[in-house]
C-alpha atoms as a PDB file:
ATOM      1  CA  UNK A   1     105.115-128.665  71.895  1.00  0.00           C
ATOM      2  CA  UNK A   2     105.269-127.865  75.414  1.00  0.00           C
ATOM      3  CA  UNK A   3     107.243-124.649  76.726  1.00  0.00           C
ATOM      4  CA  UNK A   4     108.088-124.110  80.163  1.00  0.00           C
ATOM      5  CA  UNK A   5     109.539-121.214  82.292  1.00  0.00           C
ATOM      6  CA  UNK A   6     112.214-121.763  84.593  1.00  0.00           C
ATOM      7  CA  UNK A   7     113.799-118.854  84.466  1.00  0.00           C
ATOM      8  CA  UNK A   8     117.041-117.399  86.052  1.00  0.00           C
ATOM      9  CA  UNK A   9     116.995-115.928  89.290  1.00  0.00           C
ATOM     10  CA  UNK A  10     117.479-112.008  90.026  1.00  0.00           C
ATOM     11  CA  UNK A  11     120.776-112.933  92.553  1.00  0.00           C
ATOM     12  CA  UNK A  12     122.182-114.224  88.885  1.00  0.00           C
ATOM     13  CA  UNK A  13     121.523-111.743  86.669  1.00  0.00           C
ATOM     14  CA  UNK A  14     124.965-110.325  86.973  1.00  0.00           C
ATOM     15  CA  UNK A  15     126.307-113.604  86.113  1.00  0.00           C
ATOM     16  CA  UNK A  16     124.211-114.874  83.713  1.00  0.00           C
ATOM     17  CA  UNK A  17     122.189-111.888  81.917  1.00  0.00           C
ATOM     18  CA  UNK A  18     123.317-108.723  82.914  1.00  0.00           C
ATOM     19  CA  UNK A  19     122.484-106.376  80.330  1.00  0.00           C
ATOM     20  CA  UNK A  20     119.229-105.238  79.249  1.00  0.00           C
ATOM     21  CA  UNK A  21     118.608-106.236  75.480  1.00  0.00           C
ATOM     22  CA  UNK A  22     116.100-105.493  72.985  1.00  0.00           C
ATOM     23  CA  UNK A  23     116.952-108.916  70.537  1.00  0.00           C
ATOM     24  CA  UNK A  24     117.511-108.836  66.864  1.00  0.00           C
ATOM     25  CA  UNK A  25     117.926-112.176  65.299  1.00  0.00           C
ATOM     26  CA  UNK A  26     117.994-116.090  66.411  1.00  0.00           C
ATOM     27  CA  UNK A  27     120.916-118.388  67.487  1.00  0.00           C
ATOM     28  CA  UNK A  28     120.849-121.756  67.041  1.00  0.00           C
ATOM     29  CA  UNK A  29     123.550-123.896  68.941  1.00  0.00           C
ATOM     30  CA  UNK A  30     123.519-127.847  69.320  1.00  0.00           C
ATOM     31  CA  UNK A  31     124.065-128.808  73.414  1.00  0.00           C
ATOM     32  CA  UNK A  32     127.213-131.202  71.739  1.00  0.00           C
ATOM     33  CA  UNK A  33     125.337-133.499  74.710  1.00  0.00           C
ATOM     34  CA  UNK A  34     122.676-135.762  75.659  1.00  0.00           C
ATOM     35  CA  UNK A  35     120.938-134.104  78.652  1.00  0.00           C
ATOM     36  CA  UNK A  36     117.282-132.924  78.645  1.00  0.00           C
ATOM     37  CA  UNK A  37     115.902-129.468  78.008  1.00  0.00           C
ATOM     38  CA  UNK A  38     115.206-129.092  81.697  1.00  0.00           C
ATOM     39  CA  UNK A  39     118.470-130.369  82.425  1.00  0.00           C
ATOM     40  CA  UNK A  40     120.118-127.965  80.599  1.00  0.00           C
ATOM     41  CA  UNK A  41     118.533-125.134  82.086  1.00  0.00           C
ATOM     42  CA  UNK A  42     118.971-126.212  85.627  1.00  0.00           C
ATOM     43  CA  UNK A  43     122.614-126.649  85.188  1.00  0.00           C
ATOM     44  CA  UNK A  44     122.782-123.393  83.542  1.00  0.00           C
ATOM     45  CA  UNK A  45     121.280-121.424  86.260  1.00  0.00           C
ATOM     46  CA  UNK A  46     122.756-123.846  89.035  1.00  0.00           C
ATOM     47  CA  UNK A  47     126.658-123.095  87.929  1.00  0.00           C
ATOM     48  CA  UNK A  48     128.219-120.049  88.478  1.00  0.00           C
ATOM     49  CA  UNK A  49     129.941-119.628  84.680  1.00  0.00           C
ATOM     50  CA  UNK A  50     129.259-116.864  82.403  1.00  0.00           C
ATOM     51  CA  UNK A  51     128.158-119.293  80.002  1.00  0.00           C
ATOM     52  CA  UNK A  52     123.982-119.217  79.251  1.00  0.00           C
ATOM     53  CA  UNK A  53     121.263-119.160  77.117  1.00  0.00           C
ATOM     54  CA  UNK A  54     117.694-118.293  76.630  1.00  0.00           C
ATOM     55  CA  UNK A  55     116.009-121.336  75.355  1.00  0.00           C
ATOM     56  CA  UNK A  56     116.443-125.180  75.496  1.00  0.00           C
ATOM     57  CA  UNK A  57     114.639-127.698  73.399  1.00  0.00           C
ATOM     58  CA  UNK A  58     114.391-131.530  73.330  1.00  0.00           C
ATOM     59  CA  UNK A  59     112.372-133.843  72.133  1.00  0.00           C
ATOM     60  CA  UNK A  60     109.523-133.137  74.484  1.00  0.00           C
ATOM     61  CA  UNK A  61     108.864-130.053  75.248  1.00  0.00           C
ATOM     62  CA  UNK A  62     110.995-126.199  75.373  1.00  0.00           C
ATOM     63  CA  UNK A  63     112.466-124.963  78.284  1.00  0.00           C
ATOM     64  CA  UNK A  64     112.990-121.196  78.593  1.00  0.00           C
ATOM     65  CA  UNK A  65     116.059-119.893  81.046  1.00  0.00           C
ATOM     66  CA  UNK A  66     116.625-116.079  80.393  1.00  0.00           C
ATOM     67  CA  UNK A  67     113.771-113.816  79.019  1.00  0.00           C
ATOM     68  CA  UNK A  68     113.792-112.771  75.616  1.00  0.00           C
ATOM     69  CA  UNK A  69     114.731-109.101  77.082  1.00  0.00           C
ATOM     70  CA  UNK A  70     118.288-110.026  78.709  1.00  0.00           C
ATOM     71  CA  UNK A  71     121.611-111.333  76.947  1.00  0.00           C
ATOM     72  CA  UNK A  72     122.857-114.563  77.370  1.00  0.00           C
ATOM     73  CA  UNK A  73     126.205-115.646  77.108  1.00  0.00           C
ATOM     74  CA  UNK A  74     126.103-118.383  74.083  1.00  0.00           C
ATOM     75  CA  UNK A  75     128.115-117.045  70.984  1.00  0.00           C
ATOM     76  CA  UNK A  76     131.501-116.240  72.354  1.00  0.00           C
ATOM     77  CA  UNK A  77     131.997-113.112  70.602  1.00  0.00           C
ATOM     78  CA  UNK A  78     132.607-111.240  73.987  1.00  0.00           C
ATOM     79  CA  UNK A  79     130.740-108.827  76.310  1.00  0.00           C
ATOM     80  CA  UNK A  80     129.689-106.446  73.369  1.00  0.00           C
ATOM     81  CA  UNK A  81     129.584-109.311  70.641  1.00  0.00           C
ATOM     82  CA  UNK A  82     126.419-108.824  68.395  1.00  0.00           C
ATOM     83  CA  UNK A  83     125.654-112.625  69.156  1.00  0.00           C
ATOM     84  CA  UNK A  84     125.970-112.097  72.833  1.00  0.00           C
ATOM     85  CA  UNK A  85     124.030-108.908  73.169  1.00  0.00           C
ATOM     86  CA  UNK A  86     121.539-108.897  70.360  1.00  0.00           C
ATOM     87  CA  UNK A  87     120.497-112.859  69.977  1.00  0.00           C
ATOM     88  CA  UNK A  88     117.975-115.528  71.298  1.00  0.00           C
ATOM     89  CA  UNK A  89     119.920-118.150  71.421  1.00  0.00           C
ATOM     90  CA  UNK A  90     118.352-121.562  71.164  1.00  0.00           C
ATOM     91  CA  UNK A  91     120.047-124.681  72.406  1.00  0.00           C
ATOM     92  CA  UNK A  92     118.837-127.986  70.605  1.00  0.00           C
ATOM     93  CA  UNK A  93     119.885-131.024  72.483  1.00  0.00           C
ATOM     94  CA  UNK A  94     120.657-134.856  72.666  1.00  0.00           C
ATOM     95  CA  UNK A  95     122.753-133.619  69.603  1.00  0.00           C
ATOM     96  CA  UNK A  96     126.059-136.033  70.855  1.00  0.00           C
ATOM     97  CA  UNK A  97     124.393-139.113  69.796  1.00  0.00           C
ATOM     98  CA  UNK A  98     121.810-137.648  67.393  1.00  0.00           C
ATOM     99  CA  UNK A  99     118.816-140.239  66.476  1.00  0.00           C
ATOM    100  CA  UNK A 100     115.305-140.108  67.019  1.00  0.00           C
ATOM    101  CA  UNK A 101     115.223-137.934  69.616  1.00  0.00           C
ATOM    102  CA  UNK A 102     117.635-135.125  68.063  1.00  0.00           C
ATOM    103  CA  UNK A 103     115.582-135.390  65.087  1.00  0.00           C
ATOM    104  CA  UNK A 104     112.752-134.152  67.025  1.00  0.00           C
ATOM    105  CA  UNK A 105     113.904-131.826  69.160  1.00  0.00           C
ATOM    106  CA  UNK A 106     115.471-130.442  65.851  1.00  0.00           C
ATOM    107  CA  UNK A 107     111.921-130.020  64.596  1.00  0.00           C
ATOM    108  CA  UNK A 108     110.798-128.599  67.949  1.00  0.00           C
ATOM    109  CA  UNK A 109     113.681-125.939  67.821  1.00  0.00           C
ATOM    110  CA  UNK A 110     112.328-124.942  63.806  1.00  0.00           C
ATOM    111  CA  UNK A 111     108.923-124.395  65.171  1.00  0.00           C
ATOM    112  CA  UNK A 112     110.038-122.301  68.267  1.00  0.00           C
ATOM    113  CA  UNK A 113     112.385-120.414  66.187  1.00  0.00           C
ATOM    114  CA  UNK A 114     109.342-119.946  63.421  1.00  0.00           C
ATOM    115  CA  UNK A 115     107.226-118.691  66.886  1.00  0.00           C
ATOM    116  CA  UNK A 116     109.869-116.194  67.509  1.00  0.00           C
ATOM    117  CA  UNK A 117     110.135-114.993  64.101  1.00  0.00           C
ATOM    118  CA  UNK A 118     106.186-114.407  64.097  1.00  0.00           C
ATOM    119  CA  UNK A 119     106.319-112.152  66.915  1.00  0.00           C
ATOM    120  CA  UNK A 120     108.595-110.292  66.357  1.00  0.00           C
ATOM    121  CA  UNK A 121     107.578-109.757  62.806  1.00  0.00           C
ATOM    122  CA  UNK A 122     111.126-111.084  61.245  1.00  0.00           C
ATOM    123  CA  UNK A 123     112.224-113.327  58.010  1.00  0.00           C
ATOM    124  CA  UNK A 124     114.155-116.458  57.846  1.00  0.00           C
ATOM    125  CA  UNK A 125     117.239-114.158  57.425  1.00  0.00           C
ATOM    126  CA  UNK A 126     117.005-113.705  61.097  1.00  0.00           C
ATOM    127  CA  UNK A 127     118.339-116.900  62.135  1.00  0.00           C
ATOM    128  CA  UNK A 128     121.492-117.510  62.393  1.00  0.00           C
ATOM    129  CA  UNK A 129     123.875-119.966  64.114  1.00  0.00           C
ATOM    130  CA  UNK A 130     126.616-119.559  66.944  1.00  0.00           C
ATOM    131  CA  UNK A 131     129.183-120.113  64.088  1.00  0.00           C
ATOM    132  CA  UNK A 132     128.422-116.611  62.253  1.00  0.00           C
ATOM    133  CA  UNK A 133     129.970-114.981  65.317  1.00  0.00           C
ATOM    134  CA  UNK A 134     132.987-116.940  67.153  1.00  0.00           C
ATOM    135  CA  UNK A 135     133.791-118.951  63.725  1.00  0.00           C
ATOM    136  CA  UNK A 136     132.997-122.306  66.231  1.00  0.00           C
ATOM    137  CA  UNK A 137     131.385-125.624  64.221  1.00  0.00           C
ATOM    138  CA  UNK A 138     128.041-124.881  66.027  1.00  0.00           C
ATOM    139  CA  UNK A 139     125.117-126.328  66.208  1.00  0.00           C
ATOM    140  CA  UNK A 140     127.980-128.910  64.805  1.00  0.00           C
ATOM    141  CA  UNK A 141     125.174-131.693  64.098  1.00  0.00           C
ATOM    142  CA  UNK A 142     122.731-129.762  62.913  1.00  0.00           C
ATOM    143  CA  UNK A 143     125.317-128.222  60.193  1.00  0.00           C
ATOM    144  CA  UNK A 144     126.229-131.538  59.551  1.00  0.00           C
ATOM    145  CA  UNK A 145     123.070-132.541  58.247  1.00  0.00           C
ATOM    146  CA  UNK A 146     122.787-129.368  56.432  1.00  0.00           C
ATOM    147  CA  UNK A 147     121.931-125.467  57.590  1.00  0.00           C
ATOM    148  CA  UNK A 148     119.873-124.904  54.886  1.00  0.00           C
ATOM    149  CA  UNK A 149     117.860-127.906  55.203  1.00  0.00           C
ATOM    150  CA  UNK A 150     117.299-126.378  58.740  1.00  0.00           C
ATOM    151  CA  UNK A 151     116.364-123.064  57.489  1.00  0.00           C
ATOM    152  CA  UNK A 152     113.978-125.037  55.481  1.00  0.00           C
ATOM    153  CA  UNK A 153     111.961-126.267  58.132  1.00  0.00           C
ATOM    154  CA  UNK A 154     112.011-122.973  59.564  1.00  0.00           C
ATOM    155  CA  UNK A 155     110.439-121.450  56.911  1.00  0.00           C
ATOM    156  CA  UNK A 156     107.934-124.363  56.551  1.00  0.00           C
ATOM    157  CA  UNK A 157     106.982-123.733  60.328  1.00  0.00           C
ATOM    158  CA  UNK A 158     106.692-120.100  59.772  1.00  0.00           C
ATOM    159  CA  UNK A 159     104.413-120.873  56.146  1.00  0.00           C
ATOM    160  CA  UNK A 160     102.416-123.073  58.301  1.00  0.00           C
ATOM    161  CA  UNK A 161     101.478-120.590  61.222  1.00  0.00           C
ATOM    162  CA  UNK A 162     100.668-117.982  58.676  1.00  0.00           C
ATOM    163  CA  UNK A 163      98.626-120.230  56.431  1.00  0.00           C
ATOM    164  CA  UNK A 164      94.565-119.270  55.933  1.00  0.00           C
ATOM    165  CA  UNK A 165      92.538-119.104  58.752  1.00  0.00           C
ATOM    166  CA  UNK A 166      90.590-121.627  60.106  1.00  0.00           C
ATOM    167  CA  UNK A 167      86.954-121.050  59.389  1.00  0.00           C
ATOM    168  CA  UNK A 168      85.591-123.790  60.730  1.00  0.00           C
ATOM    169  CA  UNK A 169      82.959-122.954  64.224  1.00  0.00           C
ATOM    170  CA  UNK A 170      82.227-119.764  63.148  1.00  0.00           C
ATOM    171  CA  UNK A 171      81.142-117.138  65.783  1.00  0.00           C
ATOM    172  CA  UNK A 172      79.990-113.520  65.706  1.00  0.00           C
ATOM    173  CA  UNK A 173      82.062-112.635  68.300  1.00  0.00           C
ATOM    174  CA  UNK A 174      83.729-110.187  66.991  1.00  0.00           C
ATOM    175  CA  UNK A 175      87.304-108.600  69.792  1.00  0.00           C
ATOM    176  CA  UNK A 176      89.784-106.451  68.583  1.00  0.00           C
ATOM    177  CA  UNK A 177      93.460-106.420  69.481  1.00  0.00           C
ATOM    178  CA  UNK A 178      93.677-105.110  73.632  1.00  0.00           C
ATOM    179  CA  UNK A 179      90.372-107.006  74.422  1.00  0.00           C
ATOM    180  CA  UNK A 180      90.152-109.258  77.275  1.00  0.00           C
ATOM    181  CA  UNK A 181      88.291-112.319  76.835  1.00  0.00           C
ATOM    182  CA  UNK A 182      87.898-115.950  78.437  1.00  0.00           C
ATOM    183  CA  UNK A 183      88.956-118.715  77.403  1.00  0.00           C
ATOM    184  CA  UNK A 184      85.688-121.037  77.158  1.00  0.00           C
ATOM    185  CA  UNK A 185      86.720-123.848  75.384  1.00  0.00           C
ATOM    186  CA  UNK A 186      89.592-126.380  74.308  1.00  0.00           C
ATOM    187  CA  UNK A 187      91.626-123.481  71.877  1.00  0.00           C
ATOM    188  CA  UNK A 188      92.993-124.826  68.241  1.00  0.00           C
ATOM    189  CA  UNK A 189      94.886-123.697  65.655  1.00  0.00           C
ATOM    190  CA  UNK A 190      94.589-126.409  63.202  1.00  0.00           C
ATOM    191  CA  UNK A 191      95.815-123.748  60.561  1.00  0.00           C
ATOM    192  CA  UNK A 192      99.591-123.901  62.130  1.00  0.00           C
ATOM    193  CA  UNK A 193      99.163-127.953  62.061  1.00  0.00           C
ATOM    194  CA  UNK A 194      98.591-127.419  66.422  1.00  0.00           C
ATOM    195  CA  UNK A 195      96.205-130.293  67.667  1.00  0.00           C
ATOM    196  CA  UNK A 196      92.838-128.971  69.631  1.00  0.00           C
ATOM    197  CA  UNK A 197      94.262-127.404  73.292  1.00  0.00           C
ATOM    198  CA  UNK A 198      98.098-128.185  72.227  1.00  0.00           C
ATOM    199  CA  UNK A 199      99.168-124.792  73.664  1.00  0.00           C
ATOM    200  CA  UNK A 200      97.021-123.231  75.573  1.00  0.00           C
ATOM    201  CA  UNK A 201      94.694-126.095  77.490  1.00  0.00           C
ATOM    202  CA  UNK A 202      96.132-124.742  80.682  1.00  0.00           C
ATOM    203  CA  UNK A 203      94.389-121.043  79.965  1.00  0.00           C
ATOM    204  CA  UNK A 204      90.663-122.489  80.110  1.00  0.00           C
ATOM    205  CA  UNK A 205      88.635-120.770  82.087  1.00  0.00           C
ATOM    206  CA  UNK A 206      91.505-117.815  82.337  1.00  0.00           C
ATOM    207  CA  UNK A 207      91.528-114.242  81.501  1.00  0.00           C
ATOM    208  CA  UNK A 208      93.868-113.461  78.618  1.00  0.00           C
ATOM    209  CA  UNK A 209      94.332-110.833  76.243  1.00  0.00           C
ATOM    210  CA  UNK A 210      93.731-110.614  72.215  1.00  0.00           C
ATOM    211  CA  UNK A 211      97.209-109.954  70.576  1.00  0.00           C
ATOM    212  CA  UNK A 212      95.553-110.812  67.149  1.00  0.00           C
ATOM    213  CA  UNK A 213      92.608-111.541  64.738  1.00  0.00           C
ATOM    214  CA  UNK A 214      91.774-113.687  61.483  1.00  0.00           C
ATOM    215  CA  UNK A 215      89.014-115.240  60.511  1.00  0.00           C
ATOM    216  CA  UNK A 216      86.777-116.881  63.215  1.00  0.00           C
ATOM    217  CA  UNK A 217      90.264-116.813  65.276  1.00  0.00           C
ATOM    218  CA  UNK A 218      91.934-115.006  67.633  1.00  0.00           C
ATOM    219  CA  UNK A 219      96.018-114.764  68.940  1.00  0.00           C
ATOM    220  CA  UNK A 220      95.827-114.183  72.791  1.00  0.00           C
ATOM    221  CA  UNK A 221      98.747-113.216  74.813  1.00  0.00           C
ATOM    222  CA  UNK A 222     101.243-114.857  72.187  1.00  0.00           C
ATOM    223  CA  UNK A 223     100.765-118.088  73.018  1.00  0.00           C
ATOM    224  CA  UNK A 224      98.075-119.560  70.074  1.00  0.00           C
ATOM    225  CA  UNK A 225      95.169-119.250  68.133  1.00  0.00           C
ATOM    226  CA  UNK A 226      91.419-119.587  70.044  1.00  0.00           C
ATOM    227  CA  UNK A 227      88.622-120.200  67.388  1.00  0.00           C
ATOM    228  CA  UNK A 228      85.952-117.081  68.236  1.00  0.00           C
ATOM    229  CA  UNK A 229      83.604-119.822  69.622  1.00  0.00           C
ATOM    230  CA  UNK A 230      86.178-120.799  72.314  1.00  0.00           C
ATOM    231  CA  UNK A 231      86.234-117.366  73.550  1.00  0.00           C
ATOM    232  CA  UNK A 232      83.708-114.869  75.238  1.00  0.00           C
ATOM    233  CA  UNK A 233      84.279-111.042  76.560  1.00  0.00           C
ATOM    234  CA  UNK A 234      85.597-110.737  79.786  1.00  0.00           C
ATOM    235  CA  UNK A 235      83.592-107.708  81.167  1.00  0.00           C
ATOM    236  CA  UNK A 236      84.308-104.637  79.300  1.00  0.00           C
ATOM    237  CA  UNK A 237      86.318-104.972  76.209  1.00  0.00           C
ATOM    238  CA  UNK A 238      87.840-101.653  76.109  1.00  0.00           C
ATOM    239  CA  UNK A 239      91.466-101.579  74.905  1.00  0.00           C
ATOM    240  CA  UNK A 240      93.745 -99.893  77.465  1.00  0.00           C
ATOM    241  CA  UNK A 241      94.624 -96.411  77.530  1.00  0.00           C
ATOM    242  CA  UNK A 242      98.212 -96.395  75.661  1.00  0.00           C
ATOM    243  CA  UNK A 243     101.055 -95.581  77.617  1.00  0.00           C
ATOM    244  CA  UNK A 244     104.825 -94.841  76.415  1.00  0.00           C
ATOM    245  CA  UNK A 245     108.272 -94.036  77.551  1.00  0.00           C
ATOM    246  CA  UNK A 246     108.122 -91.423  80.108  1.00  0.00           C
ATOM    247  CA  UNK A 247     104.633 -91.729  81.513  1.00  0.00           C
ATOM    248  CA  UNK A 248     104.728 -92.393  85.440  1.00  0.00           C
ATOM    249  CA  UNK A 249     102.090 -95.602  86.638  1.00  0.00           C
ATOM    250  CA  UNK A 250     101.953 -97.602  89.820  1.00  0.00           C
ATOM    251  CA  UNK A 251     102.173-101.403  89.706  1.00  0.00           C
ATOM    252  CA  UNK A 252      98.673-102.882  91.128  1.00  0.00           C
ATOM    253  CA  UNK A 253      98.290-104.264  94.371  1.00  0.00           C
ATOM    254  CA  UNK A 254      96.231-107.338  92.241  1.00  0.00           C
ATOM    255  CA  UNK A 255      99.288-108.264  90.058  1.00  0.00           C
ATOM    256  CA  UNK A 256     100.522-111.463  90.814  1.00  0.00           C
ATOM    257  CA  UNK A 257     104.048-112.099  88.173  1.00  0.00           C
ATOM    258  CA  UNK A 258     106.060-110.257  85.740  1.00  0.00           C
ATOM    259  CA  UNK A 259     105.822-110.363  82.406  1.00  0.00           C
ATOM    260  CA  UNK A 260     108.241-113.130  82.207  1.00  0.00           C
ATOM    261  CA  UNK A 261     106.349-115.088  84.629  1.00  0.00           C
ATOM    262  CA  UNK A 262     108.424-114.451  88.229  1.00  0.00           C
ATOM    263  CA  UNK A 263     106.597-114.040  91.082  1.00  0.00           C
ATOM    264  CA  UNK A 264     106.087-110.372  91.973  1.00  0.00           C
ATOM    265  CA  UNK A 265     107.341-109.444  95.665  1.00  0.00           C
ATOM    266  CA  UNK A 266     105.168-107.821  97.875  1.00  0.00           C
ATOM    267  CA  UNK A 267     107.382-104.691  97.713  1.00  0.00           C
ATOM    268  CA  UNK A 268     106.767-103.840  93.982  1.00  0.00           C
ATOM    269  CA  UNK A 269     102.721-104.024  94.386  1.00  0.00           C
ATOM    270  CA  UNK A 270     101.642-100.540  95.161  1.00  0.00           C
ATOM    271  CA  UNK A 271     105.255 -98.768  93.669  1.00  0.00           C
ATOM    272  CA  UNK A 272     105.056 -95.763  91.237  1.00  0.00           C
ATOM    273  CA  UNK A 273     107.194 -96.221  88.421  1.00  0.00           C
ATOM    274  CA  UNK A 274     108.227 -94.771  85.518  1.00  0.00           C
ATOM    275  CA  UNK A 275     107.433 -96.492  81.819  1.00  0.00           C
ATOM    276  CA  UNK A 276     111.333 -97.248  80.229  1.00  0.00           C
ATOM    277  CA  UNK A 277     109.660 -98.941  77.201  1.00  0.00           C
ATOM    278  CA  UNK A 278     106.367 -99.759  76.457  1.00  0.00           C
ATOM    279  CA  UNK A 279     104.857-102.318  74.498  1.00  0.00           C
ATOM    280  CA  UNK A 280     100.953-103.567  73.627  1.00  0.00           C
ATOM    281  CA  UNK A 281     101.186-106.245  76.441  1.00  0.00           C
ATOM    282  CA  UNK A 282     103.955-105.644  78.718  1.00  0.00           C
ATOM    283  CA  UNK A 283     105.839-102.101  80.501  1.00  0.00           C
ATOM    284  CA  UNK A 284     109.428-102.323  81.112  1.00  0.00           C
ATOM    285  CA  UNK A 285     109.744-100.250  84.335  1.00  0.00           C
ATOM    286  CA  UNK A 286     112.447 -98.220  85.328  1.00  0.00           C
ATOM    287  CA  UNK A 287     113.429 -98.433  88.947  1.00  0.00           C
ATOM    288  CA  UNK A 288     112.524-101.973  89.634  1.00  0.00           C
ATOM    289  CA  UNK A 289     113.780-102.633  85.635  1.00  0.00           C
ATOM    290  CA  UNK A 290     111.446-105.214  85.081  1.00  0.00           C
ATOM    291  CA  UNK A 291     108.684-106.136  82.334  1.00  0.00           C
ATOM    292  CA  UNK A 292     105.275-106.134  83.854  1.00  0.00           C
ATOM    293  CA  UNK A 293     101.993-107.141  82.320  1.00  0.00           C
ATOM    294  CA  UNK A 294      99.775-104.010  81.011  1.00  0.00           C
ATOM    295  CA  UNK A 295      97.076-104.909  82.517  1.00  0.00           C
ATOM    296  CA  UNK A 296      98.891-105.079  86.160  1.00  0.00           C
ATOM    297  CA  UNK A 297      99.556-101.297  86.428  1.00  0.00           C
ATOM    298  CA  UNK A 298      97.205 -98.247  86.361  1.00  0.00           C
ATOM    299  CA  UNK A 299      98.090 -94.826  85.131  1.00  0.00           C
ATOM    300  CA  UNK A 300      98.889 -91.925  87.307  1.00  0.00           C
END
């Protein structure tokens, strides 16, 4: 499954997402359409309605419009609805006709919503659907066929990500969560069912950052699993000295995007900031009230 970033711009933010928003559960919707993931997005951000949504998934790949940190517009339960300002809403499309293509964009939307559960460490009791909150027949085919059948391959994604380890090409690398490694080979994560390089072929040869460890394996930067073998220290290993709320840093004149993968201006390299929230990964910075990547900013 193939996710891509094409997010909404800052000019829209007071349209589309303008509240900050720390999420607590899942929304699943059905498009009630039969355009594309990107297609969904790009009309999304192109219109001027207060009508959007953070994810869209077809039969080919995921397409992310709003990060996971902003509300959407999606439940219609109003500007201070729980759905609205607490959920990561998912839209599942070519749901008009249904078919083939439904059927796996369905399955792609379980295993992005069992991704999302995974990191942020939540149960199946976190996903919900757009008609919990406005009382609207939504995700209308996907309730047809049944919600708990959906919930059911939900929780069969999540079983399958959290399944044993895969031991096979074992290393003695040994990295602990914060290190940075490289990404030598063609990563796997034929424990979660993934096929050799599914996910994270595009990070070979890339710096990235251990989120996680099993056996032989690794999580980096919450996007898969690299087999130890596939990996290999990226100068030192140290984990980062930890930072929270409060603590005052300045944004590195090497960083190059946001946390949520927009380009960052020339203006914001070289600022002094002060740490909002702080997480293992990622900073969300006061003044510019954006989420930048850990390793992009140095303490003052």
């Amino acid at each position: 499954m193939i996710i891509i970033q094409n997010l909404v711009p800052g000019s829209k933010y007071s349209i589309k997402c303008p509240h900050s928003m720390t999420p607590q559960f899942v929304v699943i919707h059905n498009t009630a359409n039969d355009a594309s993931a990107e297609a969904e997005i790009s009309y999304m951000i192109r219109n001027d309605n207060e009508v959007s949504f953070h994810y869209a998934v077809d039969d080919r790949e995921v397409v992310q419009g709003i990060p996971e940190n902003r509300n959407g517009w999606h439940a219609g339960d109003g500007g201070n609805g729980r759905g609205n300002r607490y959920g990561i809403a998912i839209e599942i499309c070519y749901s008009k006709s249904g078919g083939p293509r439904f059927d796996q964009a369905e399955k792609n939307a379980a295993e992005l919503t069992a991704d999302i559960l995974r990191r942020y460490g939540w149960g199946i009791e976190k996903v919900t659907k757009h008609q919990d909150y406005s009382g609207k027949y939504c995700p209308h085919r996907t309730l047809d066929l049944g919600w708990q059948r959906y919930l059911d391959m939900v929780s069969a994604a999540l079983g399958a990500g959290s399944a044993a380890p895969d031991t096979s090409a074992p290393s003695t690398a040994v990295y602990k969560v914060g290190d940075m490694v490289i990404v030598t080979g063609y990563p796997c994560a034929t424990a979660a069912g993934e096929k050799p390089g599914a996910r994270l072929a595009a990070y070979r040869g890339k710096i990235t950052r251990v989120h996680g460890s099993g056996t032989h394996r690794y999580h980096v930067d919450a996007k898969g699993w690299c087999r130890a073998a596939d990996l290999q220290p990226a100068g030192s290993t140290a984990a980062p000295v930890a930072l929270k709320a409060g603590d005052r840093v300045r944004v590195k004149q090497t960083a190059t995007t946001y946390a949520t993968g927009q380009t960052i201006p020339a203006w914001v390299k070289g600022r002094t900031d002060t740490v909002l929230q702080a997480k293992e990964d990622r900073l969300l910075l006061r003044d510019i009230y954006s989420w930048v990547k850990r390793a992009d900013v140095e303490r003052l």
